[in-house]
Protein backbone atom coordinates (compact mmCIF):
# COMPACT_ATOMS: atom_id res chain seq x y z
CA UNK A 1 -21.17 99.01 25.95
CA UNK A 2 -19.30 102.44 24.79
CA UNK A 3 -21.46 104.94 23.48
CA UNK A 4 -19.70 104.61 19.94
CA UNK A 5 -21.24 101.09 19.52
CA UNK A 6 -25.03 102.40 20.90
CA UNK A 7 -24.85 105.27 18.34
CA UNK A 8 -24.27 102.14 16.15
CA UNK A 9 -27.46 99.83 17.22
CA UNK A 10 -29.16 102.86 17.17
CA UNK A 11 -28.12 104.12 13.32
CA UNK A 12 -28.98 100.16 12.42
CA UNK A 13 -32.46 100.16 13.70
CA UNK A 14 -33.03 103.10 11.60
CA UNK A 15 -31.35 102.25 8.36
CA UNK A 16 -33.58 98.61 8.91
CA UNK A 17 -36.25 100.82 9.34
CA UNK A 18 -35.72 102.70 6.38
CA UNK A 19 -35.25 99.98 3.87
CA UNK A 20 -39.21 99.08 4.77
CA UNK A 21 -40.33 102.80 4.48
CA UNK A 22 -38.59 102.94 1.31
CA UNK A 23 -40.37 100.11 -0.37
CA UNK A 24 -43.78 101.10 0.92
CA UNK A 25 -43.20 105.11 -0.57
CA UNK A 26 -42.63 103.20 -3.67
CA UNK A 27 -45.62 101.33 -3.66
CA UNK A 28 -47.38 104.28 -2.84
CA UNK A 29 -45.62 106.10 -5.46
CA UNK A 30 -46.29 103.59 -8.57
CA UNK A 31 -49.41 102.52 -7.72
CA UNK A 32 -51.45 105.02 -5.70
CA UNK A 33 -50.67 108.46 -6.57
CA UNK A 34 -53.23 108.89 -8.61
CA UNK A 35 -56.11 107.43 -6.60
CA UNK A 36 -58.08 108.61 -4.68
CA UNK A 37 -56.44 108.60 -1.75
CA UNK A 38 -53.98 110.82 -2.69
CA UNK A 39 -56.25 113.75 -4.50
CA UNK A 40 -57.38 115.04 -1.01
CA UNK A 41 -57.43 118.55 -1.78
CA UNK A 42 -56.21 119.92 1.65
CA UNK A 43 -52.60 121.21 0.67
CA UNK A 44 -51.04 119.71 3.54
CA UNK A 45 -52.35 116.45 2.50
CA UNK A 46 -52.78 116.51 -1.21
CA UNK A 47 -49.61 114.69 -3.11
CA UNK A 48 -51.21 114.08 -6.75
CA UNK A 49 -49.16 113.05 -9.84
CA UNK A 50 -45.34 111.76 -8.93
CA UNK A 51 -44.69 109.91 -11.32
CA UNK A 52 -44.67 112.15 -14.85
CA UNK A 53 -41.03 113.80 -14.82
CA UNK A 54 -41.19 117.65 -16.19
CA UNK A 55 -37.17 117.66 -17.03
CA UNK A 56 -37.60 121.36 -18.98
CA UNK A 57 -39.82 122.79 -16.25
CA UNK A 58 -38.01 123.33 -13.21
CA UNK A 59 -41.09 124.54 -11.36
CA UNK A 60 -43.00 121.16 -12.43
CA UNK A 61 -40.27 119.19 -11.35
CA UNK A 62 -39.23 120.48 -7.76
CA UNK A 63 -42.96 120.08 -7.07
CA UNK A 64 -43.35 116.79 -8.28
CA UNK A 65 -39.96 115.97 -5.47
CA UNK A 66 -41.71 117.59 -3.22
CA UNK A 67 -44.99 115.65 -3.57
CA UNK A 68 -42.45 112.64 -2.93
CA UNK A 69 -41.13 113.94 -0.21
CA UNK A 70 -44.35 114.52 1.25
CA UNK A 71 -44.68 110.37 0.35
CA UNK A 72 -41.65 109.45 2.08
CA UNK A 73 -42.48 111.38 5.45
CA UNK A 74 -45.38 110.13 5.41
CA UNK A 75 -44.60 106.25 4.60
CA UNK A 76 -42.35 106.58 7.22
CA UNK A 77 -44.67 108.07 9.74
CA UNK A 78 -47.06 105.11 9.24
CA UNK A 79 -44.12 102.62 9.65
CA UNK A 80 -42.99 103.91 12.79
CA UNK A 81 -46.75 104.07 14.09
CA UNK A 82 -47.55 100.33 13.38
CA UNK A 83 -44.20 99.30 14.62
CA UNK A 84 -44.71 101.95 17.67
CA UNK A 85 -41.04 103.56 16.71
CA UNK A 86 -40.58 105.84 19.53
CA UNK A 87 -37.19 107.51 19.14
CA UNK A 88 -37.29 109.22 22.51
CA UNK A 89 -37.81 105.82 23.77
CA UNK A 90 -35.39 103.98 21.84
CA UNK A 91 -32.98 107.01 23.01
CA UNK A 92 -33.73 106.35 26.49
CA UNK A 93 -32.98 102.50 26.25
CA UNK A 94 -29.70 103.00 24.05
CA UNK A 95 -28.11 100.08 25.58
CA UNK A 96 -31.77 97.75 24.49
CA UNK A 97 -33.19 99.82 21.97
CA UNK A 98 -34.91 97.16 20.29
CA UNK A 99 -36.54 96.02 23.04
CA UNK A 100 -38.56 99.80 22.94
CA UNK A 101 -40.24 98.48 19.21
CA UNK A 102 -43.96 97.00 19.09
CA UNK A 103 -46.85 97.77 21.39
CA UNK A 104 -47.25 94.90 23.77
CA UNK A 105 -44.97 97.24 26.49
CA UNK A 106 -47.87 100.01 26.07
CA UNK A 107 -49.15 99.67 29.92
CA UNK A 108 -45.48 100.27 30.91
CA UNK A 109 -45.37 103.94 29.84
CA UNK A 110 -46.34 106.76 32.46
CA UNK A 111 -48.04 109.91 31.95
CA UNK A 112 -45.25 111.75 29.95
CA UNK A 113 -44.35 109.02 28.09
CA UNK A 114 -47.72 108.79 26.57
CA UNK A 115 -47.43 112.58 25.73
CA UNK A 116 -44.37 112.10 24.10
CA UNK A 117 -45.42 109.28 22.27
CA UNK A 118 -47.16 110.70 18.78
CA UNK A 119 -43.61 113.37 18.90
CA UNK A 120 -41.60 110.12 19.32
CA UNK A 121 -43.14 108.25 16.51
CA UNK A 122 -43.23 111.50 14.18
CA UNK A 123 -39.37 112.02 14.37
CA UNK A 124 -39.06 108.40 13.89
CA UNK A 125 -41.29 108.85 10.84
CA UNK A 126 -38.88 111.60 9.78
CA UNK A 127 -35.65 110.60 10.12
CA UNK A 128 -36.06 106.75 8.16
CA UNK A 129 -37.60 108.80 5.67
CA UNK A 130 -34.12 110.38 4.86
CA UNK A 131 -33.63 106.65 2.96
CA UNK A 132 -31.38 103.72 3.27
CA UNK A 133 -28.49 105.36 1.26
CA UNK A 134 -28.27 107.64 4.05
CA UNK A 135 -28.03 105.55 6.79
CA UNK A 136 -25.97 103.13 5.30
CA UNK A 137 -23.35 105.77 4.69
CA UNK A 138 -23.66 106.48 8.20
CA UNK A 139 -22.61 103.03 9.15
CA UNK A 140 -19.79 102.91 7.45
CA UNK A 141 -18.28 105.69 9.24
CA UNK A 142 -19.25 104.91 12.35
CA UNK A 143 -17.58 101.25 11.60
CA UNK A 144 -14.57 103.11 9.75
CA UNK A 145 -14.34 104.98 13.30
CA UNK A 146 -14.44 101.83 15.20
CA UNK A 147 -12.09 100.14 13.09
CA UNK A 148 -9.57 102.89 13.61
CA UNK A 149 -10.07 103.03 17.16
CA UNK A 150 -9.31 99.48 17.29
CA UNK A 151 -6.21 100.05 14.90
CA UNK A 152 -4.73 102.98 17.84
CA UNK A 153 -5.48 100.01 20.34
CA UNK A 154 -2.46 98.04 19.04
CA UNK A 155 0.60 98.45 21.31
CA UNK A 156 2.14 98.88 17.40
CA UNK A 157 0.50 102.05 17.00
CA UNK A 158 2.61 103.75 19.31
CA UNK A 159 5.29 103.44 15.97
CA UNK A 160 3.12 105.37 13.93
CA UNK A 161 4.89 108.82 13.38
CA UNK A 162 2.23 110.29 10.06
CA UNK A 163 -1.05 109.74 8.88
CA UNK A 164 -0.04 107.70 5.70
CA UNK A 165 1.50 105.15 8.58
CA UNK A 166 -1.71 104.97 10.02
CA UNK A 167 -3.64 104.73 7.06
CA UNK A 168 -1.54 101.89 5.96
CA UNK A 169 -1.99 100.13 9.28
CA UNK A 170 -5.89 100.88 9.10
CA UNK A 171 -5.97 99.20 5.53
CA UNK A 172 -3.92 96.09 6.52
CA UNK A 173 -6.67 95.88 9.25
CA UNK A 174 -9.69 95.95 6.47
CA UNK A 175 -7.68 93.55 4.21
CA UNK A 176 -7.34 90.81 6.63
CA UNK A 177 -11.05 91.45 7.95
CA UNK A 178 -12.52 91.25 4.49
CA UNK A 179 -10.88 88.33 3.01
CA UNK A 180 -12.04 86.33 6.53
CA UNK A 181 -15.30 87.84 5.67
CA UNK A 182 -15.09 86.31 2.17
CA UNK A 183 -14.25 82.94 3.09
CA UNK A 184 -17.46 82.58 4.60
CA UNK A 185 -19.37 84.16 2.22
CA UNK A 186 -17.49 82.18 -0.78
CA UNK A 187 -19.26 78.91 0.24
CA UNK A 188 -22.09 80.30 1.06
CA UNK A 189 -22.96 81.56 -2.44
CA UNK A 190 -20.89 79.31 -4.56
CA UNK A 191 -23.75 76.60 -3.57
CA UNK A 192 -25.90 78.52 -5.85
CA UNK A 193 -26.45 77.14 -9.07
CA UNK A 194 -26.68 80.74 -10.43
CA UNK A 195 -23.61 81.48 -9.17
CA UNK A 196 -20.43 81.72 -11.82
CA UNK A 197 -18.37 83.90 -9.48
CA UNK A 198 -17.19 85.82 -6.47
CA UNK A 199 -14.83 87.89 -5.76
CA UNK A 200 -13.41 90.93 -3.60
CA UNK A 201 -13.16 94.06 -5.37
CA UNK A 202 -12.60 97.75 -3.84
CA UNK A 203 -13.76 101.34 -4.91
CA UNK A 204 -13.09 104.70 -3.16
CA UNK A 205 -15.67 103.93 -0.38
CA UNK A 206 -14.30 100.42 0.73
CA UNK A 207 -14.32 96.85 -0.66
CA UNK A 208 -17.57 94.77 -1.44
CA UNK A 209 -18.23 91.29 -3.15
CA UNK A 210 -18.73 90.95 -7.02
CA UNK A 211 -21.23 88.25 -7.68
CA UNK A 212 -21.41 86.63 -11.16
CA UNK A 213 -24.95 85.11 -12.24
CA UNK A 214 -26.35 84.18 -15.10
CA UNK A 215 -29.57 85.19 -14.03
CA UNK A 216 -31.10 87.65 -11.75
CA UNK A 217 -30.97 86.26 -8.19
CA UNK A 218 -33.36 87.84 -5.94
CA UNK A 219 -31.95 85.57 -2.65
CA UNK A 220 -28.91 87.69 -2.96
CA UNK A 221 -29.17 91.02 -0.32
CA UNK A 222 -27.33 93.67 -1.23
CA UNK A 223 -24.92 93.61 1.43
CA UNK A 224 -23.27 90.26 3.15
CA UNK A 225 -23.61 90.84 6.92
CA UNK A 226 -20.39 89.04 9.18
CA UNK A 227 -19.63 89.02 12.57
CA UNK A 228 -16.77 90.04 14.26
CA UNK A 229 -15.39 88.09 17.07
CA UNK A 230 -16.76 90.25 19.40
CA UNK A 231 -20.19 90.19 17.71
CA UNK A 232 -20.34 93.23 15.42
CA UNK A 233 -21.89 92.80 12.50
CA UNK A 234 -20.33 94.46 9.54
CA UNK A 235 -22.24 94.96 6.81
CA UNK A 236 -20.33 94.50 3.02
CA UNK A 237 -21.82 95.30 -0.39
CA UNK A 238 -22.46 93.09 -2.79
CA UNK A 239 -22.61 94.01 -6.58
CA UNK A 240 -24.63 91.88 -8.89
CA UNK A 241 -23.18 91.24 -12.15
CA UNK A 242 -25.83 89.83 -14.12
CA UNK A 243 -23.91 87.85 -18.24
CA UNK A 244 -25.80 86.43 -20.46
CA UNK A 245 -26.79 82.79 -20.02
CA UNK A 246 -24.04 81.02 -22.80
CA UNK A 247 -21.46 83.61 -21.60
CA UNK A 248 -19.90 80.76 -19.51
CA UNK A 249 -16.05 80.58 -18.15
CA UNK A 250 -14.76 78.51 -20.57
CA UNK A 251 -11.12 77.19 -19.81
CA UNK A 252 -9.19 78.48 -22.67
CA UNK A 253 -7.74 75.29 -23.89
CA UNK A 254 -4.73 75.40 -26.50
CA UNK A 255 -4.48 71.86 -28.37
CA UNK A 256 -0.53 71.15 -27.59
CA UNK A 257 -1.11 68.06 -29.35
CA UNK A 258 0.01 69.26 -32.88
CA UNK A 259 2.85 71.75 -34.21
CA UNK A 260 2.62 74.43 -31.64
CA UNK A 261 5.83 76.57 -32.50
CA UNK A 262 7.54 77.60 -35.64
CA UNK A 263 11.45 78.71 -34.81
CA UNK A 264 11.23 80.74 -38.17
CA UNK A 265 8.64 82.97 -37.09
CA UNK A 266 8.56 83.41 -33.56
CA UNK A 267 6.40 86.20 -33.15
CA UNK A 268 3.68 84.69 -34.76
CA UNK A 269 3.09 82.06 -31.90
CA UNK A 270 1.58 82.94 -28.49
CA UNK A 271 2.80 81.83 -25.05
CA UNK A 272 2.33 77.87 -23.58
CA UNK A 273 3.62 78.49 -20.55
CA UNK A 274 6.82 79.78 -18.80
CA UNK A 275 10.12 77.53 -18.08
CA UNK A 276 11.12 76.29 -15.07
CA UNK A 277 13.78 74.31 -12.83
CA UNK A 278 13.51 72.50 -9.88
CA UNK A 279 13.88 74.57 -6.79
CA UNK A 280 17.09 72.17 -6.40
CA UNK A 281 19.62 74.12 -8.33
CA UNK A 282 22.09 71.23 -8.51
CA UNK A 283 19.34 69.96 -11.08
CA UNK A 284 20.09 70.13 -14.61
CA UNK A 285 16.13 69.57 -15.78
CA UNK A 286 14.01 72.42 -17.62
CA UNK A 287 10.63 72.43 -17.49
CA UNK A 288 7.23 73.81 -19.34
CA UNK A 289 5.38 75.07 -16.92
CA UNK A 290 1.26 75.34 -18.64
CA UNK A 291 -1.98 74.19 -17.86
CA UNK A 292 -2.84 70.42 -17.32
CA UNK A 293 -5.70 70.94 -19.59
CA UNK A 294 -3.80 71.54 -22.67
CA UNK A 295 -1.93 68.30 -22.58
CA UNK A 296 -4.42 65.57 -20.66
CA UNK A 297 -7.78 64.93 -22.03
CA UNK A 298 -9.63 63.71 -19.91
CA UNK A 299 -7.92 65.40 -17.32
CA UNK A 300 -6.31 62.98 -14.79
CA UNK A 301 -3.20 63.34 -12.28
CA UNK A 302 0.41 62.27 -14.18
CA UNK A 303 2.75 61.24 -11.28
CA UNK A 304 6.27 61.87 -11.32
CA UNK A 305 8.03 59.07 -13.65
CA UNK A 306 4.72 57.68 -14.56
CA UNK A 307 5.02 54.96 -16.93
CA UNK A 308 2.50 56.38 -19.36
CA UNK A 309 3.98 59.46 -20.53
CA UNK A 310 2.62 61.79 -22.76
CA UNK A 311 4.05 63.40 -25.79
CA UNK A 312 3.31 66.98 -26.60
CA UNK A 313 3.47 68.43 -29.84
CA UNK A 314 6.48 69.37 -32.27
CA UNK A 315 8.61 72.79 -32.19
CA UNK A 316 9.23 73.13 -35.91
CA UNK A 317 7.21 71.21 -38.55
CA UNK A 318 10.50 70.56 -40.66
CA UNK A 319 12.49 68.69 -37.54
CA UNK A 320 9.36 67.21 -35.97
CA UNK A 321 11.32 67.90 -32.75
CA UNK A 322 9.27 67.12 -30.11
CA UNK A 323 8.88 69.71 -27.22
CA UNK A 324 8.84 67.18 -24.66
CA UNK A 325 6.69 64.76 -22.32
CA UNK A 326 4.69 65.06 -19.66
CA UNK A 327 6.05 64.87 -16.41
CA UNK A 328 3.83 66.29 -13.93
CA UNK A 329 0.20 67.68 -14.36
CA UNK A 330 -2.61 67.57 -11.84
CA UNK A 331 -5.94 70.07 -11.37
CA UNK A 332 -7.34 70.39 -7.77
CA UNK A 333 -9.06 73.40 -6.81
CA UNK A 334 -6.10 76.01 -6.52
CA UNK A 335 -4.11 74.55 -9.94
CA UNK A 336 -4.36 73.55 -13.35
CA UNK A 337 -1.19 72.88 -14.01
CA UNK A 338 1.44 70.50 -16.03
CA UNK A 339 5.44 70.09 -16.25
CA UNK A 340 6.66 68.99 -19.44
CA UNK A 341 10.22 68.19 -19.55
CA UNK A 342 12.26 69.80 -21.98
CA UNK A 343 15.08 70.32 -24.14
CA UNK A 344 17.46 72.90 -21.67
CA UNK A 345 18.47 74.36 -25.31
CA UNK A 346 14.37 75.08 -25.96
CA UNK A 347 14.11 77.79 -23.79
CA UNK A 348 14.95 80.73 -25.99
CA UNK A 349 12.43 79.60 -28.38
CA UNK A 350 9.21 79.13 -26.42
CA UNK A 351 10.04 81.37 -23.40
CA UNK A 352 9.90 84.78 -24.98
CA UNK A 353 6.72 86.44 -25.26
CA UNK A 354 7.14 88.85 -27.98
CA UNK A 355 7.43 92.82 -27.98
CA UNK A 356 8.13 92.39 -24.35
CA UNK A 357 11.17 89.68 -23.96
CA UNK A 358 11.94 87.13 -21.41
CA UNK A 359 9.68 86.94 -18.39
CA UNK A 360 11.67 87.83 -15.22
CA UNK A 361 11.01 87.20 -11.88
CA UNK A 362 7.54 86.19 -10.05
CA UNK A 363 5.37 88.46 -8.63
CA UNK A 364 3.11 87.84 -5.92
CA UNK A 365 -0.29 90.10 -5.79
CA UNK A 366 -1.80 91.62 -2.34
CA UNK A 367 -5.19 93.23 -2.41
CA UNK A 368 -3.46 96.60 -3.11
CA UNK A 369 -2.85 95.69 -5.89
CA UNK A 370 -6.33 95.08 -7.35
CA UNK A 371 -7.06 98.15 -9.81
CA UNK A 372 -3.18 99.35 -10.06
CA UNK A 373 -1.56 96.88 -11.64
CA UNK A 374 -1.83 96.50 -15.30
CA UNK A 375 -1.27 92.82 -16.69
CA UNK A 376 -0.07 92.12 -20.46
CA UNK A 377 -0.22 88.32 -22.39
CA UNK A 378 0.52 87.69 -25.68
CA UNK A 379 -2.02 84.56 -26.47
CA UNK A 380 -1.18 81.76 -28.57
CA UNK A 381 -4.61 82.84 -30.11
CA UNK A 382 -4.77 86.19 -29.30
CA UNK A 383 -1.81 86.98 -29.95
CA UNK A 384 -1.18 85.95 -33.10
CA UNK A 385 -4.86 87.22 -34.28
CA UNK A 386 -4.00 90.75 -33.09
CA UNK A 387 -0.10 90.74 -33.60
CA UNK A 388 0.10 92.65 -30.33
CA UNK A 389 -0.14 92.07 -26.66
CA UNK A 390 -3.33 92.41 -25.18
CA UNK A 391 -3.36 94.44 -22.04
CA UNK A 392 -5.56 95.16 -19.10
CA UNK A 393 -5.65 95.39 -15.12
CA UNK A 394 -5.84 93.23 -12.19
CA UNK A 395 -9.19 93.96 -10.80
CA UNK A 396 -9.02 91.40 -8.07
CA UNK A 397 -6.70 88.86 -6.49
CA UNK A 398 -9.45 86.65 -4.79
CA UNK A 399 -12.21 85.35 -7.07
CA UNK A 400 -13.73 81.55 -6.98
CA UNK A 401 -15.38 80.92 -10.48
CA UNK A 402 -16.83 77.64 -11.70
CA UNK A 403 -14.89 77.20 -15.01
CA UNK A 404 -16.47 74.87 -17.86
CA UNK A 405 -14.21 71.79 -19.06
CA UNK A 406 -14.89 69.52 -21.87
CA UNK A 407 -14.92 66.51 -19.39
CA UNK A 408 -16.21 68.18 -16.32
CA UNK A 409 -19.37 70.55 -16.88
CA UNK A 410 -18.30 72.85 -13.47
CA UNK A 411 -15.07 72.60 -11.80
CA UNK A 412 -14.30 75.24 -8.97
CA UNK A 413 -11.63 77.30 -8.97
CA UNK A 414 -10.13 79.22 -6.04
CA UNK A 415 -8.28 82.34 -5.51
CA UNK A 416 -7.99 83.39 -9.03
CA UNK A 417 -6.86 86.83 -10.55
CA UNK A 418 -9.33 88.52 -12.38
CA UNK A 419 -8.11 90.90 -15.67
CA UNK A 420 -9.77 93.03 -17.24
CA UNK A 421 -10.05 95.98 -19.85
CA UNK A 422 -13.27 98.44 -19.95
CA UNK A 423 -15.39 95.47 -19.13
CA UNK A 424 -13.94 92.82 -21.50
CA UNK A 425 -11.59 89.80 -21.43
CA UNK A 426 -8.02 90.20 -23.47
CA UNK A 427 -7.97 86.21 -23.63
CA UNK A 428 -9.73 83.96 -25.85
CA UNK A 429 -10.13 80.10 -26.24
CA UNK A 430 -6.81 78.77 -27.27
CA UNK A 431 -4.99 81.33 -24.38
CA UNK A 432 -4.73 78.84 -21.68
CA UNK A 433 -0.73 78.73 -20.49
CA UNK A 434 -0.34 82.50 -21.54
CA UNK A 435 1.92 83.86 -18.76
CA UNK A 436 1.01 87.12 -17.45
CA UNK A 437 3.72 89.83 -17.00
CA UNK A 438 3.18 92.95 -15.52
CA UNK A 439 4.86 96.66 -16.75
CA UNK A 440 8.33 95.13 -15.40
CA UNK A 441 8.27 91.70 -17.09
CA UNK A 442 7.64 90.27 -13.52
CA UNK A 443 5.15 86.84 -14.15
CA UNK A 444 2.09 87.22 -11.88
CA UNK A 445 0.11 84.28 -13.78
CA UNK A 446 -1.05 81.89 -15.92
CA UNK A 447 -4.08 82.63 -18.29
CA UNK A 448 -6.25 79.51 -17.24
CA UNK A 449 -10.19 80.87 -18.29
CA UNK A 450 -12.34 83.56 -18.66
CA UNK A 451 -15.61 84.85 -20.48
CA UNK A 452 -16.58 87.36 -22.64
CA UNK A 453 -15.69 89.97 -19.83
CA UNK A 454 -12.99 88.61 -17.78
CA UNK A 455 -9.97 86.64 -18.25
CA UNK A 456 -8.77 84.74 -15.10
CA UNK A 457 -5.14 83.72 -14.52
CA UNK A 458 -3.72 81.49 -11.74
CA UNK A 459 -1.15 82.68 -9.64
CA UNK A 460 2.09 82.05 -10.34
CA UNK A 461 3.64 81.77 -7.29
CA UNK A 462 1.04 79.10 -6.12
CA UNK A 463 2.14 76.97 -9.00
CA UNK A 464 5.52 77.16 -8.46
CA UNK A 465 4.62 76.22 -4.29
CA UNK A 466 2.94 73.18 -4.97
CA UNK A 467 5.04 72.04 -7.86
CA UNK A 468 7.94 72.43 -5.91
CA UNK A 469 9.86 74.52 -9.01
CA UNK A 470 11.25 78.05 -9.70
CA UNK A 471 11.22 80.19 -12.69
CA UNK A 472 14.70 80.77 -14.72
């Protein structure tokens, strides 16, 4: 074992550590610190009052932090006593140092062990008492050096000519680390019936898990721990994010049914969908691309050349023109998505989202993206409530949410982009189909669900995989 991944075991034994100490100085802190215990009058002992904040007397208030300090040390020092936390043991047996913890290995220490002992458990005492916070920010650089090391490893390295190379290669690294790490820990808390949503998000220290509940969830940690394949646990954070219990993700069904576009005023209608063509270009058929459950109630496969077909609604109220039938929809757990066949000379009138033009090409989304990309729809809802596109950005590319359907309570979708602006959706029911462009026109999505917070949008370039189509 290299000494980088002792200094490890050793840093995780005492941010462990610290998580206990912590919740004991708090105990002591909101519950004894006025009893008698604590109103010894020998200075060095005496803590008194730490819980009334003095935020216009300085003097108070440093002294109050200091009478928490002398908590913490304390809390800690007891800790590392009943658990017989020697760190000039633990030092000693860096390769085992978990094996130095508890007493029952008492008779094995020798004269100047026992000496050393009460020092041993004091710096113990001293150092978890430094907090969690601290020694979880230790981890993560010692990780963030292993990872690199590991990155300098690769034969590829040797290509790397500037730092921004390497940092690139060291990202690529974390990307395809964390969303292995998130498969695992997708079914793991999607089994929760708390549970609305999960998904990888990033900040300036790293990425963690967002967890959706509708309810506070106290079997959640606040960090997901995975292993390597070489047994290293890394630890990722998990942020709770705690909606209201009604606040469900609704898909944002649009009835197609009726008159769903008027040709003489365009930009008062929303989005269905985007058109497409077979990926065979010798093919003369147009396509509707939307979302199966706009058209199929209850929501069932439609095969290819199904005998049943489904109208969808009219164009223009004065013609009555029909915008097609349905040729293809199905749902599983990475689509919600129907073909309806169409007029080839239709496309200029339902393919234009307004104030922004045609859509262009597709866009796939990597995790870089997440947080730099702003996304735009223009809702056949929201858009014509507001008369202007609604805007906001990609905050993640990988999010499983449990979306609400009229005929199924909870259906599960996978690998979803969440959108969002200051903490709210820009989609509303009646939005599902609403293609998603970003600044260049480029489709990235479809607008399938969301809540009051978040509007989620399937990717487009999965649809047009599985449905075996291309935009035009």
């Amino acid at each position: 074992m290299d000494i980088l991944q002792q200094i490890i075991q050793l840093v995780t034994i005492l941010f462990l550590l610290s998580m206990v100490c912590e919740r004991i100085a708090d105990f002591l802190k909101h519950y004894l610190s006025n009893s008698h215990i604590f109103q010894i009058q020998k200075d060095f002992f005496k803590v008194g009052d730490t819980l009334t904040k003095s935020p216009k007397d300085d003097a108070k208030e440093q002294a109050r932090i200091f009478r928490i300090l002398k908590i913490n040390v304390w809390s800690g020092i007891l800790l590392a006593a009943i658990l017989k936390a020697d760190l000039i043991k633990i030092f000693n047996n860096i390769n085992e140092p978990g094996k130095t913890l508890g007493w029952n290995n008492i008779s094995e220490y020798g004269v100047l062990d026992s000496i050393l002992l009460p020092f041993g458990i004091i710096l113990t005492g001293c150092f978890i008492s430094f907090g969690s916070k601290f020694w979880h920010d230790l981890l993560d650089i010692l990780y963030q050096i292993k990872n690199t090391k590991r990155v300098l490893a690769d034969p590829e390295t040797y290509k790397v000519d500037n730092i921004k190379t390497l940092q690139k290669l060291f990202d690529t690294y974390q990307s395809d680390f964390i969303k292995a790490a998130y498969l695992e820990a997708k079914t793991k808390f999607m089994a929760i019936e708390s549970v609305k949503a999960i998904g990888i998000k990033s900040n300036e220290l790293g990425y963690y898990f967002e967890i959706t509940v509708n309810r506070n969830e106290p079997t959640i940690d606040q960090f997901y721990q995975y292993l390597l394949d070489d047994g290293t646990p890394q630890n990722i954070p998990i942020k709770l994010v705690v909606i209201a219990e009604n606040d469900k993700i609704f898909a944002h069904s649009v009835d197609l049914s009726g008159m769903v576009f008027d040709i003489t005023q365009p930009d008062k209608w929303g989005t269905l969908g985007v058109i497409v063509k077979p990926t065979d270009n010798a093919s003369n058929k147009r396509y509707l691309l939307t979302c199966c459950h706009n058209l199929v109630n209850p929501i069932r496969k439609i095969y290819e050349n199904d005998s049943d077909k489904i109208k969808t609604g009219t164009i223009d109220a004065a013609t009555t023109k029909e915008i097609g039938i349905v040729f293809k929809a199905d749902r599983d757990h990475e689509m919600d998505a129907a073909l309806v066949e169409i007029d080839i000379l239709d496309k200029r009138i339902i393919n234009s989202v307004p104030q922004m033009g045609n859509p262009q090409k597709s866009r796939q989304l990597f995790n870089r993206d997440a947080g730099n990309v702003t996304a735009f729809i223009y809702g056949a809802k929201s858009g014509v409530e507001s008369q202007s596109i609604s805007k906001g950005i990609v905050t993640s590319i990988y999010n499983s949410i449990k979306v609400e359907y009229d005929d199924n309570p909870e259906f599960v979708l996978i690998n979803t982009i969440a959108i969002s602006n200051n903490g709210r959706a820009i989609s509303q029911g009646g939005d599902s189909g609403a293609c998603v462009l970003d600044r260049d026109n480029n489709v990235i999505g479809l607008v399938v669900a969301g809540n009051s917070q978040v509007t989620y949008a399937l990717p487009i370039t999965t649809l047009l995989t599985k449905l075996n189509v291309q935009l035009i």
